[in-house]
Structure formats: C-alpha cells, structure tokens
C-alpha atoms as a PDB file:
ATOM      1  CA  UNK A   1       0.000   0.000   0.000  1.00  0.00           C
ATOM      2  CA  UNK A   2       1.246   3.667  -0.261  1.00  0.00           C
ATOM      3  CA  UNK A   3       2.846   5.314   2.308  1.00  0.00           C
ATOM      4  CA  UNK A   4       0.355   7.895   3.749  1.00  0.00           C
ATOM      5  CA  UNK A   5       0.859  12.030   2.901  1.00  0.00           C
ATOM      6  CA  UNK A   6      -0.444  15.172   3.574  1.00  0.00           C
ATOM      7  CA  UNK A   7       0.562  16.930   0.773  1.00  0.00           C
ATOM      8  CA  UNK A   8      -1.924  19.879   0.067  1.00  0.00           C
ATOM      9  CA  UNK A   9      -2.779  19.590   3.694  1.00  0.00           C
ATOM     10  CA  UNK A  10      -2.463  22.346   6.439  1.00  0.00           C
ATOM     11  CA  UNK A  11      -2.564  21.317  10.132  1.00  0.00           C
ATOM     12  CA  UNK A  12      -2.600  23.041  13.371  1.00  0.00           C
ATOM     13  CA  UNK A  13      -0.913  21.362  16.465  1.00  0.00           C
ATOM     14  CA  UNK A  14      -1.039  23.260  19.847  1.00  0.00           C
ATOM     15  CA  UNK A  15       1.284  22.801  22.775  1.00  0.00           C
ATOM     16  CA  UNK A  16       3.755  22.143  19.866  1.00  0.00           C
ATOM     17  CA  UNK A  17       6.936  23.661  20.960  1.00  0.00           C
ATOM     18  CA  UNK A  18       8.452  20.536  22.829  1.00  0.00           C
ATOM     19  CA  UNK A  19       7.255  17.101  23.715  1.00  0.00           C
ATOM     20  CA  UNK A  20       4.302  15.294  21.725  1.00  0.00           C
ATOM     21  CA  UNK A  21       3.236  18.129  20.193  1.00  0.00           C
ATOM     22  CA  UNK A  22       6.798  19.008  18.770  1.00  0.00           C
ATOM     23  CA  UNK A  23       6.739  14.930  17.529  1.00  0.00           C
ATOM     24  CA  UNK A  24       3.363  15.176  15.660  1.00  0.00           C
ATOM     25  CA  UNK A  25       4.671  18.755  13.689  1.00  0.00           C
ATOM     26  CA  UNK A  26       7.809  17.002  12.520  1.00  0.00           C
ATOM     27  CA  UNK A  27       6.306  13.978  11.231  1.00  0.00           C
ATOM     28  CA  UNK A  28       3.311  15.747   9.572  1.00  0.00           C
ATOM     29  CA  UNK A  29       5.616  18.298   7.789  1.00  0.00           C
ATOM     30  CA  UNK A  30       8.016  15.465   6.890  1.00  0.00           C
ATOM     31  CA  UNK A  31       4.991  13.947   5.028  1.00  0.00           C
ATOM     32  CA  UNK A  32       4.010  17.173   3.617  1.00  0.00           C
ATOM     33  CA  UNK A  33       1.516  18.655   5.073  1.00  0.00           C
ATOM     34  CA  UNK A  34       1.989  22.830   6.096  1.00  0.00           C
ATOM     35  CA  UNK A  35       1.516  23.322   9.573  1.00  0.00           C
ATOM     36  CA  UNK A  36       0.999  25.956  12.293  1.00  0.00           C
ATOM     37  CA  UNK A  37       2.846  25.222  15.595  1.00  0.00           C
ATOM     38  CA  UNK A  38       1.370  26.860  18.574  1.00  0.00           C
ATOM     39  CA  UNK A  39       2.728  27.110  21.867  1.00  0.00           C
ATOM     40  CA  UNK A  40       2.095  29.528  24.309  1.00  0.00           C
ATOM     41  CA  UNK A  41       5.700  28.448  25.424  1.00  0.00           C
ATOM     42  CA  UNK A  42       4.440  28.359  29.202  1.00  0.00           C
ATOM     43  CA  UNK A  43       5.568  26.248  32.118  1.00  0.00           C
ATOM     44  CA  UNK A  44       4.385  22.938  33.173  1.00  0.00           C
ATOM     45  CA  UNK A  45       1.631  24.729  35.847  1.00  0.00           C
ATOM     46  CA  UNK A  46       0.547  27.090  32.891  1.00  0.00           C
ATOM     47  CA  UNK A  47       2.822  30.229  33.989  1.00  0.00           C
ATOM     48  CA  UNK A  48       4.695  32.815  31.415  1.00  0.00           C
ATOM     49  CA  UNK A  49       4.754  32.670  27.822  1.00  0.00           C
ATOM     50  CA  UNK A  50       7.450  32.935  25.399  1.00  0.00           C
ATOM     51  CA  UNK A  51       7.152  32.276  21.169  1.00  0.00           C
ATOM     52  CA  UNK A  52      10.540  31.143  21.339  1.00  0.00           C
ATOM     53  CA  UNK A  53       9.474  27.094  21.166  1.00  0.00           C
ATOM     54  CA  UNK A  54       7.769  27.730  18.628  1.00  0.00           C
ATOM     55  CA  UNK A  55       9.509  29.269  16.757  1.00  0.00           C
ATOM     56  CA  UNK A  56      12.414  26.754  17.218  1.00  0.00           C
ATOM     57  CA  UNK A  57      10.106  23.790  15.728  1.00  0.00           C
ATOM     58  CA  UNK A  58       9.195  26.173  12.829  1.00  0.00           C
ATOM     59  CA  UNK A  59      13.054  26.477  12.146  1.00  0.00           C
ATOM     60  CA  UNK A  60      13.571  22.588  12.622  1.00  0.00           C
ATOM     61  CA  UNK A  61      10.773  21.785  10.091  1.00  0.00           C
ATOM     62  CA  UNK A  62      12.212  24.844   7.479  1.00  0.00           C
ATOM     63  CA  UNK A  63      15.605  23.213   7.937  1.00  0.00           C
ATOM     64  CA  UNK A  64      14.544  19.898   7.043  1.00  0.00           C
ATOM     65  CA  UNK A  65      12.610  21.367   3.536  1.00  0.00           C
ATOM     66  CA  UNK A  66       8.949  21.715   5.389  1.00  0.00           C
ATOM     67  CA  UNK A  67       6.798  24.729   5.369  1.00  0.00           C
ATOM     68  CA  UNK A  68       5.344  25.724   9.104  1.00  0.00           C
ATOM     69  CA  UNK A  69       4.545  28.930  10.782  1.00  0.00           C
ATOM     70  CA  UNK A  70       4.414  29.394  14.495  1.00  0.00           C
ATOM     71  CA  UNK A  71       1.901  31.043  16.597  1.00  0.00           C
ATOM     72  CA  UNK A  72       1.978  31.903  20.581  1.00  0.00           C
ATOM     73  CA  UNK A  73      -1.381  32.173  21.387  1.00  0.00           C
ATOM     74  CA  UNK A  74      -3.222  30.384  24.063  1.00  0.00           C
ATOM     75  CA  UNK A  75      -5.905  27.841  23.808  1.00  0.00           C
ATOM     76  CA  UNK A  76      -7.383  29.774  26.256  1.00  0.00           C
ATOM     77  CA  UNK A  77      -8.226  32.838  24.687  1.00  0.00           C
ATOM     78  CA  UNK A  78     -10.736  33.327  22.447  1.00  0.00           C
ATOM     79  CA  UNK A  79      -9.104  35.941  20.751  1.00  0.00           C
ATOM     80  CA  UNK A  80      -5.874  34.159  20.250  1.00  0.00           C
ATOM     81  CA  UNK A  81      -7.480  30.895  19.459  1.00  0.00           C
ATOM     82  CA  UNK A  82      -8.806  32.811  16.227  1.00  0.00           C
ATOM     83  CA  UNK A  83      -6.041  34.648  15.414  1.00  0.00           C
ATOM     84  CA  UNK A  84      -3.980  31.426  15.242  1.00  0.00           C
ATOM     85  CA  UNK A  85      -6.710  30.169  12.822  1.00  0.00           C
ATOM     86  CA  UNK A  86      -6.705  33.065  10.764  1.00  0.00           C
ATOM     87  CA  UNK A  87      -2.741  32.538  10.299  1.00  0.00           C
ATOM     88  CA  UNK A  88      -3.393  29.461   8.833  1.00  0.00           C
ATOM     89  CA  UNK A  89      -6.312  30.594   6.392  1.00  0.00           C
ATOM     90  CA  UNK A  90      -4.227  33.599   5.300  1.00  0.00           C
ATOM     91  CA  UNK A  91      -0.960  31.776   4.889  1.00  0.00           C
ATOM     92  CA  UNK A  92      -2.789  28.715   2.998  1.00  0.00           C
ATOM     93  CA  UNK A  93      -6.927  28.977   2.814  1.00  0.00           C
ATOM     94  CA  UNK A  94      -7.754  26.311   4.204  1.00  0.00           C
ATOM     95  CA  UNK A  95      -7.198  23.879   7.478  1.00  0.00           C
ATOM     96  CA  UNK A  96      -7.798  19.687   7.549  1.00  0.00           C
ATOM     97  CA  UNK A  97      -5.800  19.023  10.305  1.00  0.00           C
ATOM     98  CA  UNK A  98      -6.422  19.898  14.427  1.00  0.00           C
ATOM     99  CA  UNK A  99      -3.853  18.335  16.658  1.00  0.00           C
ATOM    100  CA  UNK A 100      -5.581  19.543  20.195  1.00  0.00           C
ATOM    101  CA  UNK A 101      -2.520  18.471  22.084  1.00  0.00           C
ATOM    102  CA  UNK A 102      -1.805  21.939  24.795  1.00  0.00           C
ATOM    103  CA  UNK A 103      -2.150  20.811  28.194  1.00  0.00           C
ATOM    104  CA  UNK A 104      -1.019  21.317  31.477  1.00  0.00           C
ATOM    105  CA  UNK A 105      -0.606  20.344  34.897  1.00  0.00           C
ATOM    106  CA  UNK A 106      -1.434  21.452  38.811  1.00  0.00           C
ATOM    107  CA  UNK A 107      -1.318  18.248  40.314  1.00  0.00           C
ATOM    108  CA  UNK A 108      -2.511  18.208  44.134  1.00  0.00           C
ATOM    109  CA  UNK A 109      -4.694  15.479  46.331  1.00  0.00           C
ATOM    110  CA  UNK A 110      -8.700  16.844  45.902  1.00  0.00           C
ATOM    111  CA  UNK A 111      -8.334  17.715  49.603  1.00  0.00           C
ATOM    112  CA  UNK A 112      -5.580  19.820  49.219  1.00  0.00           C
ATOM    113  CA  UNK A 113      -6.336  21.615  45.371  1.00  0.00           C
ATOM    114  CA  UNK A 114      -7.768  24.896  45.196  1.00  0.00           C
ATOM    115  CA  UNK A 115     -10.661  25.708  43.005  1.00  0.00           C
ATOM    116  CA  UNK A 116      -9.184  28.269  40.821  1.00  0.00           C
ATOM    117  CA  UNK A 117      -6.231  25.038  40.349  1.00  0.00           C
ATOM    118  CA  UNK A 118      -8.828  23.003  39.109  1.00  0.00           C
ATOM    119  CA  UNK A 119     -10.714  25.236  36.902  1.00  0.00           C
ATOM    120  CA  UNK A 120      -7.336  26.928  35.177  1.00  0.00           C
ATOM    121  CA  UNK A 121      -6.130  22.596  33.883  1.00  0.00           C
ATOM    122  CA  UNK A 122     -10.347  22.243  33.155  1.00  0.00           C
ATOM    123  CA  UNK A 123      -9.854  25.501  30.995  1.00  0.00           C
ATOM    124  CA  UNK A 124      -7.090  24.598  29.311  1.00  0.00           C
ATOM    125  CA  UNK A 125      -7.330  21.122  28.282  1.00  0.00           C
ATOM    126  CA  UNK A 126     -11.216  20.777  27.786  1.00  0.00           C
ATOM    127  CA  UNK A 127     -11.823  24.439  26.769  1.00  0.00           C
ATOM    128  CA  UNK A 128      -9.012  24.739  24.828  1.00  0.00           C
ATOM    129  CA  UNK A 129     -10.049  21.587  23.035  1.00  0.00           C
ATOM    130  CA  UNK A 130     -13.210  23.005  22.226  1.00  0.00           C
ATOM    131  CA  UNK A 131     -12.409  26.325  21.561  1.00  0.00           C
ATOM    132  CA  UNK A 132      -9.612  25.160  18.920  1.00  0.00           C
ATOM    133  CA  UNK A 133     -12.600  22.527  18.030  1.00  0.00           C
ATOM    134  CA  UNK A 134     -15.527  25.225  17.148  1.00  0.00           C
ATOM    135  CA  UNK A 135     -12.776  27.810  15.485  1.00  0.00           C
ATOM    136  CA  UNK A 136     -12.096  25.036  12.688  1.00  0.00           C
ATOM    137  CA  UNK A 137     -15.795  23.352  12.458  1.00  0.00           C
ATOM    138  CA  UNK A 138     -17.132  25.581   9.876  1.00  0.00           C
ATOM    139  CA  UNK A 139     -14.045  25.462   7.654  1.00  0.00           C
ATOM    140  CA  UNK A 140     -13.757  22.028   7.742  1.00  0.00           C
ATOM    141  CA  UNK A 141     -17.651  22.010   7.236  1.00  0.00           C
ATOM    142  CA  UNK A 142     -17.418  23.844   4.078  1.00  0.00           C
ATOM    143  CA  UNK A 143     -14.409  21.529   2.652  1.00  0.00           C
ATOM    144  CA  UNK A 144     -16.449  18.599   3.404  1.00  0.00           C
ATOM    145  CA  UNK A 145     -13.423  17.547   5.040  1.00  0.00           C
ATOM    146  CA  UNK A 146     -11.432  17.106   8.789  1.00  0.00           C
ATOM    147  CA  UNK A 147      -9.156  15.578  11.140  1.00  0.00           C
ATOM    148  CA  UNK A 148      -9.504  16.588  14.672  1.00  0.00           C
ATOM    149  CA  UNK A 149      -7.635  14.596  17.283  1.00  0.00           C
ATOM    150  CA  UNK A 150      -8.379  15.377  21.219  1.00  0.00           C
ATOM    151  CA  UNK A 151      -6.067  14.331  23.907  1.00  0.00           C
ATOM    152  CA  UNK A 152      -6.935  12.315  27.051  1.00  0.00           C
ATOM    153  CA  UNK A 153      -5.058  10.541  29.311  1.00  0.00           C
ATOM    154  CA  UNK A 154      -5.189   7.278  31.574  1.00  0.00           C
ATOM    155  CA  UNK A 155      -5.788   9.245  33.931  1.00  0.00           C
ATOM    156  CA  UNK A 156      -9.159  10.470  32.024  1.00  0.00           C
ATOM    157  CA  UNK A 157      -9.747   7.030  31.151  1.00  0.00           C
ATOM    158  CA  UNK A 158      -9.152   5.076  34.618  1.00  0.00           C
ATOM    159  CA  UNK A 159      -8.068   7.679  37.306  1.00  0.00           C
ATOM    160  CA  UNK A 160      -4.946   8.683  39.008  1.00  0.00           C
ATOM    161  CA  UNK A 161      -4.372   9.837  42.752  1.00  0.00           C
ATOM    162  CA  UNK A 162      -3.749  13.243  42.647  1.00  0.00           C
ATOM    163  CA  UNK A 163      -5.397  14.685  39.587  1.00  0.00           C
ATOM    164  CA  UNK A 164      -8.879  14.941  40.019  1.00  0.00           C
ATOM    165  CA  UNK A 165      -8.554  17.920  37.611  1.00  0.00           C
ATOM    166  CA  UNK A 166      -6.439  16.426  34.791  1.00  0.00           C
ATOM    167  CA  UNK A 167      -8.719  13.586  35.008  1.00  0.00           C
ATOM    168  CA  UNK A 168     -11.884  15.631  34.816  1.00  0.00           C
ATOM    169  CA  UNK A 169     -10.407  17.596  31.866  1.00  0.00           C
ATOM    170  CA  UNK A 170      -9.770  14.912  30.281  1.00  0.00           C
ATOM    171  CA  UNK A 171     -12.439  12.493  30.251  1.00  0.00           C
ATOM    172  CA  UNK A 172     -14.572  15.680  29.362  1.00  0.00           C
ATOM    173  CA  UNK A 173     -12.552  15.725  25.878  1.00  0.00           C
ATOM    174  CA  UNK A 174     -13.594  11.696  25.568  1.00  0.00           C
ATOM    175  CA  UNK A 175     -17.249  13.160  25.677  1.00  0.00           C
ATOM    176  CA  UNK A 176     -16.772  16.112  23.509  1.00  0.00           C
ATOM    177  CA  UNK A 177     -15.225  13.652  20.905  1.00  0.00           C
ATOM    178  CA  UNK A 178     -18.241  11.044  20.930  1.00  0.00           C
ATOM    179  CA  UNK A 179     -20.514  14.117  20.129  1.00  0.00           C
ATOM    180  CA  UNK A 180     -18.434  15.574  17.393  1.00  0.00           C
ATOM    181  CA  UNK A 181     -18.011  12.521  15.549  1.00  0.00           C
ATOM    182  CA  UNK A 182     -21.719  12.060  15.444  1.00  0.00           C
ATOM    183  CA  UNK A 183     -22.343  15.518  14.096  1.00  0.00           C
ATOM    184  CA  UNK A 184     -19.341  15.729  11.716  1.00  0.00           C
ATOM    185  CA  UNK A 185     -20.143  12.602   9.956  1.00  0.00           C
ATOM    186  CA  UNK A 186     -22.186  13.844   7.523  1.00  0.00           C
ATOM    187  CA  UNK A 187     -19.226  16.367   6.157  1.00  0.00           C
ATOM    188  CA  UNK A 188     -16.726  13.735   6.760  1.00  0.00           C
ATOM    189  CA  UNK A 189     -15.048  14.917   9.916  1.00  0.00           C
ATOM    190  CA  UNK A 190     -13.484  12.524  11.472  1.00  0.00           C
ATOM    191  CA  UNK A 191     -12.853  12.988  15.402  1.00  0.00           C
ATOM    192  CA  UNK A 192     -11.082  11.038  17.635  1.00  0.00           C
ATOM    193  CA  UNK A 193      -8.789  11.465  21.071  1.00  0.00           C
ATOM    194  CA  UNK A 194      -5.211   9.910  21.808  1.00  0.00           C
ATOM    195  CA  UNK A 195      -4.182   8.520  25.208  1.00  0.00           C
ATOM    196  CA  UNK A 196      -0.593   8.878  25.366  1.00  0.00           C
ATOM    197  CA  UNK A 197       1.571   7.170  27.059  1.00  0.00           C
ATOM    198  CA  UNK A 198       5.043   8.893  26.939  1.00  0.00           C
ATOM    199  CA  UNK A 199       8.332  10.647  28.064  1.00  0.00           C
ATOM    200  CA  UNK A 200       7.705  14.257  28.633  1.00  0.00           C
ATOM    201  CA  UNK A 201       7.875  17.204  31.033  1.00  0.00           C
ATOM    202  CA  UNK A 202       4.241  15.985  32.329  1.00  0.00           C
ATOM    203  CA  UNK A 203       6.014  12.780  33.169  1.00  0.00           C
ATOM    204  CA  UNK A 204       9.825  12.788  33.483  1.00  0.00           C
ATOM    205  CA  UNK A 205       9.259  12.618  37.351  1.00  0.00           C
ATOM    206  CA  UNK A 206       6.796   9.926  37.519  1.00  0.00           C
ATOM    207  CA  UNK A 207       9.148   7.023  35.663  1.00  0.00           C
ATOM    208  CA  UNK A 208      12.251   5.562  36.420  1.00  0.00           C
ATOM    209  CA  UNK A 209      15.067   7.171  33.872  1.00  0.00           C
ATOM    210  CA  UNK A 210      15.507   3.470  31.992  1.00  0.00           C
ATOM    211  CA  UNK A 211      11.539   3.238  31.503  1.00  0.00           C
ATOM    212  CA  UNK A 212      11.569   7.189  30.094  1.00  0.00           C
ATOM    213  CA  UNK A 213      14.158   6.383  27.322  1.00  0.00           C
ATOM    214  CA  UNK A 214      11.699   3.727  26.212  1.00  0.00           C
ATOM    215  CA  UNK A 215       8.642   5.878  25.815  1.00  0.00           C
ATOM    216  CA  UNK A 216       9.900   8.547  23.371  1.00  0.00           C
ATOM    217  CA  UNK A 217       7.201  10.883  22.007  1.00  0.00           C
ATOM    218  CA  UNK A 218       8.338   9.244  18.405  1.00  0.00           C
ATOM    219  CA  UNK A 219       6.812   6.260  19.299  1.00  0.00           C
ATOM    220  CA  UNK A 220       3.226   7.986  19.850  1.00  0.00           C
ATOM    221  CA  UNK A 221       3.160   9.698  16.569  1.00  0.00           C
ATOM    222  CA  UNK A 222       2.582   6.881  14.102  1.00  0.00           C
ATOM    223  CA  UNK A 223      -0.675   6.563  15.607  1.00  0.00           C
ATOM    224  CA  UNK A 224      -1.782   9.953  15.978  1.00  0.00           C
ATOM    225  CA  UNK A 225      -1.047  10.916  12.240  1.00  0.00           C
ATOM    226  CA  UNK A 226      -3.360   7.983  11.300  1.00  0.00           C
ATOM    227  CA  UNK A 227      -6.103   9.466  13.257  1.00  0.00           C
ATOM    228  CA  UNK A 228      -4.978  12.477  11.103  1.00  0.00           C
ATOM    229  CA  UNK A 229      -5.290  10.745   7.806  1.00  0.00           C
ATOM    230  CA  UNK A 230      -8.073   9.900   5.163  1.00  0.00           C
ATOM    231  CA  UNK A 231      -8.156   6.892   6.503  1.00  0.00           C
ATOM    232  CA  UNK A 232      -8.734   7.821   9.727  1.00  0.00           C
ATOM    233  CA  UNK A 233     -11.686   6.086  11.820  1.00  0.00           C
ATOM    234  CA  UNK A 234     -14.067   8.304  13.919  1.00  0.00           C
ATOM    235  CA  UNK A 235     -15.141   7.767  17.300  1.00  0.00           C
ATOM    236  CA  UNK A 236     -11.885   5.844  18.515  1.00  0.00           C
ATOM    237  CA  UNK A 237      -9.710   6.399  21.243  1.00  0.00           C
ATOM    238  CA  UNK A 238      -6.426   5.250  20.450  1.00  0.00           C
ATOM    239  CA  UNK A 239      -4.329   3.943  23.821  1.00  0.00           C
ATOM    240  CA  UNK A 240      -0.346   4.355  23.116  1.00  0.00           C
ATOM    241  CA  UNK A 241       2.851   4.372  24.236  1.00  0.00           C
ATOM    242  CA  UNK A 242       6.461   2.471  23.798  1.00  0.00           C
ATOM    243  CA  UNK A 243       5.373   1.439  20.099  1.00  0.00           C
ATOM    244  CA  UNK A 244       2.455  -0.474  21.423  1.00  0.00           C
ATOM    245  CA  UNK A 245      -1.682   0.350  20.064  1.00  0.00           C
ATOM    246  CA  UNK A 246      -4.724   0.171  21.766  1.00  0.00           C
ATOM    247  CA  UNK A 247      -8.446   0.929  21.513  1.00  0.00           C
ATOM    248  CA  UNK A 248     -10.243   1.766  24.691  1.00  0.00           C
ATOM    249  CA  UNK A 249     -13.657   1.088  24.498  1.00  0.00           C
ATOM    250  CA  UNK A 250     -16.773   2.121  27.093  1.00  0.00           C
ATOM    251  CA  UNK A 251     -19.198  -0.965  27.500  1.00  0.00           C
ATOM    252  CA  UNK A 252     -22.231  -1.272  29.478  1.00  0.00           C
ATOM    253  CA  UNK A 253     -24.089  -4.743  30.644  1.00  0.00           C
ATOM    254  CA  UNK A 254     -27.283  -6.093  29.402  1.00  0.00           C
ATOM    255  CA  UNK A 255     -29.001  -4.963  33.341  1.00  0.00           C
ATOM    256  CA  UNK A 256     -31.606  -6.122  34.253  1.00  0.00           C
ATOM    257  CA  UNK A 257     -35.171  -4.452  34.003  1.00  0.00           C
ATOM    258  CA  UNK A 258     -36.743  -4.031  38.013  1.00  0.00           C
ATOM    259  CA  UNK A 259     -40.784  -3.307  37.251  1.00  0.00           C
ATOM    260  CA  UNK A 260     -42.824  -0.220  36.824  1.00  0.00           C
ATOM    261  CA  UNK A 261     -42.067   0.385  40.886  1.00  0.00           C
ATOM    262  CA  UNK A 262     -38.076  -0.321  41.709  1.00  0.00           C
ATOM    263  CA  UNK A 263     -37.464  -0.034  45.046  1.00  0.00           C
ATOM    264  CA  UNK A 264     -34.010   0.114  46.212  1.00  0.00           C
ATOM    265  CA  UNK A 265     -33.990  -3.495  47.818  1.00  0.00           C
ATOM    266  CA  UNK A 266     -35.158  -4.683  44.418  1.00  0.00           C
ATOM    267  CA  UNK A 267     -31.787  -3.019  43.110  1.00  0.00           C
ATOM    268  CA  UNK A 268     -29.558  -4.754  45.492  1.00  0.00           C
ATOM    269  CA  UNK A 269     -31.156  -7.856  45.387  1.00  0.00           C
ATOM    270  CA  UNK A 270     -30.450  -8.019  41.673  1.00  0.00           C
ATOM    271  CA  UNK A 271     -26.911  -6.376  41.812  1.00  0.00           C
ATOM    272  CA  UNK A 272     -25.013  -9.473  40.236  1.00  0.00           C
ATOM    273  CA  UNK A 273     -27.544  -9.482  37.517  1.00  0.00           C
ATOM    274  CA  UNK A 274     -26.902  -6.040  36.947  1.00  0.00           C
ATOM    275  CA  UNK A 275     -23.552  -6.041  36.576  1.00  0.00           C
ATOM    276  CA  UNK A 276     -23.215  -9.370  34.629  1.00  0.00           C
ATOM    277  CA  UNK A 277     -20.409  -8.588  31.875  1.00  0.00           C
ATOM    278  CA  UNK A 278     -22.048 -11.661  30.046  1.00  0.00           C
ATOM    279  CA  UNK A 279     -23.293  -9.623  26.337  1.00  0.00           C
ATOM    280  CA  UNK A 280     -22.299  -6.488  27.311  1.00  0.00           C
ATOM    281  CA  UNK A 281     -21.788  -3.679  24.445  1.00  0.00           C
ATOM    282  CA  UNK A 282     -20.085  -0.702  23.499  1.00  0.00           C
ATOM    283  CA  UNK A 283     -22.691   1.786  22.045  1.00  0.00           C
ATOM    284  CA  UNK A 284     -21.546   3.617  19.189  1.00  0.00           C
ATOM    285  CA  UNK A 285     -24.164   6.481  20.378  1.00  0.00           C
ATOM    286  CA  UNK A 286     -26.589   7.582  23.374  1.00  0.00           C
ATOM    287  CA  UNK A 287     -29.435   6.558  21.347  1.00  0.00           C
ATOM    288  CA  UNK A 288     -28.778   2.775  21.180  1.00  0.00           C
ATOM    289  CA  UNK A 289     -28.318   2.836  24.906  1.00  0.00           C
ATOM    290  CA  UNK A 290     -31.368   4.167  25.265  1.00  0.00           C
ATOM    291  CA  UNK A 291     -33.317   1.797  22.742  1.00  0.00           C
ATOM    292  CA  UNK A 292     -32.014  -1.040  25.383  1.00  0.00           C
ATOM    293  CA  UNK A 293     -33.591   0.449  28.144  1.00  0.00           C
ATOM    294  CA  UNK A 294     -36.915   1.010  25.994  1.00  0.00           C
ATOM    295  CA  UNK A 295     -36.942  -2.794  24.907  1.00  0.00           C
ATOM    296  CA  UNK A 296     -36.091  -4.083  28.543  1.00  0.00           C
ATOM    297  CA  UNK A 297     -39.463  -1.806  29.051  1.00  0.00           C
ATOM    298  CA  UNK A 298     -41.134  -4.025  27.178  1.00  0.00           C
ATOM    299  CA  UNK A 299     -39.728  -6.902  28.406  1.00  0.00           C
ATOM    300  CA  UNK A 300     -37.175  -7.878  25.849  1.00  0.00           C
END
C-alpha cells in the first residue's frame, strides 16, 4: 500500500513547541503537510509565555525542507485561538488538520487543590479543546473535510491519585469527541482522542530514567497521524505508548429491568444481575443505549 501524505494539507498542532506536540509537527511536515505550531511556550503549571518554542520547531521543520509557521497564542483565549486560525487561512486557505494536544498540569490530592487550580487545567485542556474545536468546524464544514484529534489521558480514562482535575479535563474531551463525531459525519469529519503514554515534562518525574528512554514521544506519533489521515476512523480512542496500540472502548451490561415500581432493595437484590459482563456492548451512540432500556421496558 502507499505510504500515507499530507501533501496539500495544512494542520494546526497546539502545545507544539516541545514534547508530543513538537513529535506530531515534525512527522506531519516530513509527510508534507503545512503546519501551524502553537505554543504559548508556558511552564508545566501554565505560567509565562514565550514564542521562542515555537519558533524553534518552525526552524527545525524549514531546515529539514517543510513549510510551518508558528503562533503563541493560548488555547485559552478566544481571541488568540482565532487569530492562530486566521494565520493558517491567510498563509494557505484552508485547514484539515487539528492536533488539540496543549495541556497542562497542577497536580494536588482533591483535599488539598484549590478551586481556581482546578478550573485553570479544566480551561485549558477541555476548553481549549473546544475552543480550537468550534474555530475550525465551519471550515472544515465547508471543505467537506477534517481531522480533529483530542487528547486524554489514563488518567481520564481510569483515574490517578492526585489529579482529580487532569482527570476531569480529560475524560470531558472523551465526551466532547463522541458528540463531534456524530455531528461531523455527515461532512466527513473525522474525530477522535489519543491517550498517550510517553516521556515528557508531564512525566519525566513519575518514571524511572531506563523506563523514560523507552517511551519517546516518536513512538506515539505513528498513531496519531493515522487518526490524522483519510483513513482515519471516527469515534476511537487510540491507547499508546512504547510502540504499542490500543483501543479503549466504554461498554455497558445487558441490566436487568426491576418493574414499573423499583425499590431500592429490588436493586440490590439483583446487583449481580446487573452487573453481569455476560453480552455487554459498546454503544456507538446515546441513542442505542437508550433503545435497550426502551426494549427491557417491554420486556425484551
């Protein structure tokens, strides 16, 4: 089969300037797409701001015969968020690509994390998602044509001590995902999230040093630029990490149906039925969940 391109194709990656975002700019410029590289060029908490990353990826990608621009805005801000799309319709007219990859951290136990903590890593990673999302809908609406690609995490996916608001943030991109791919289907807009699992800032103090060297932001990549292609599926998150592929699927169980009057003894008295794995399903929508509940109703 032939190897997969992106020539003719522009793409915008946030949180760019280092890391995973810096990986997926290379390797979509090295198979020729044109790509803006945002980075607010902030610290790990969010802090400062400096162009200079990336700017630095923009001269790595020039160097190497690819065409990128940078942009230092912040997923945050509105203003910014369309500024850095108007780069890329003014530099090429037109945008297929939406790497929603900016993220970052303020890790503390729930008792211990202030409010303004959580909401500043809820802002950034879901907002910013969506706000990057809804700035390229329309254009991608009118082309008939899209690749957006969402983050989350295992910690989104599973949990993790310590990050009750990187976990929020980032299951809430899981959910904005399964809506979007319903209602870009139709102009063939594919959506789907990455959960990385890989050496980086986020990460270099959470894994021993011989484990880190193993889990190179390379290695994610591969996968994330297939979500990115015309081949792309929609609806999928895509587990990763140390060259290793994954899909991670929500299923629910058959249940069981209590009567027109539950009570809550009825509920425990039926538990094991009700959380029998035997036939359970992974709905590719909330309507088919619902159309199990209405033919338990019945008393199917």
């Amino acid at each position: 089969m032939a190897d997969i391109r992106f020539d003719g194709q522009v793409a915008i990656v946030t949180g760019a300037g280092g890391g995973l975002g810096r990986a997926y700019a290379l390797e979509l410029a090295k198979r020729g797409a044109k790509v803006v590289v945002n980075d607010l060029g902030g610290s790990m908490d969010g802090a400062g701001g400096s162009s200079d990353a990336a700017g630095k990826v923009v001269a790595e990608i020039v160097a190497a015969g690819g065409t990128a621009i940078a942009n230092g805005s912040s997923v945050t801000d509105d203003a910014g968020v369309a500024r850095m799309v108007q780069d890329a319709m003014d530099a090429w007219g037109r945008i297929d690509i939406l790497i929603a990859n900016a993220g970052v951290l303020r890790d503390k136990s729930f008792s211990k994390m202030d409010v303004p903590d959580f909401q500043f890593v809820i802002d950034v990673h879901l907002m910013g998602t969506a706000k990057c999302a809804k700035a390229v809908w329309e254009i991608m609406k009118a082309q008939n044509y899209g690749r957006i690609v969402g983050v989350t995490s295992p910690t989104g996916l599973y949990g993790n001590f310590g990050q009750a608001n990187y976990g929020a943030a980032k299951a809430g991109i899981v959910g904005l995902m399964l809506t979007l791919k319903i209602e870009g289907a139709k102009n063939n807009i594919h959506v789907n999230v990455i959960s990385p699992v890989a050496a980086t800032r986020m990460t270099e103090n959470l894994m021993p040093a011989d484990m880190l060297t193993k889990l190179g932001p390379a290695m994610i990549a591969p996968g994330v630029l297939f979500l990115c292609s015309e081949d792309a599926p929609t609806g999928t998150i895509l587990t990763a990490g140390g060259g290793a592929f994954a899909v991670a699927r929500l299923h629910e169980t058959e249940g069981a149906w209590l009567g027109d009057a539950p009570s809550v003894e009825n509920v425990r008295d039926h538990w094991a039925v009700i959380t029998d794995t035997a036939g359970e399903v992974a709905y590719a929508g909330g309507g088919e969940q619902m159309a199990k509940f209405f033919r338990k109703m019945g008393g199917g």
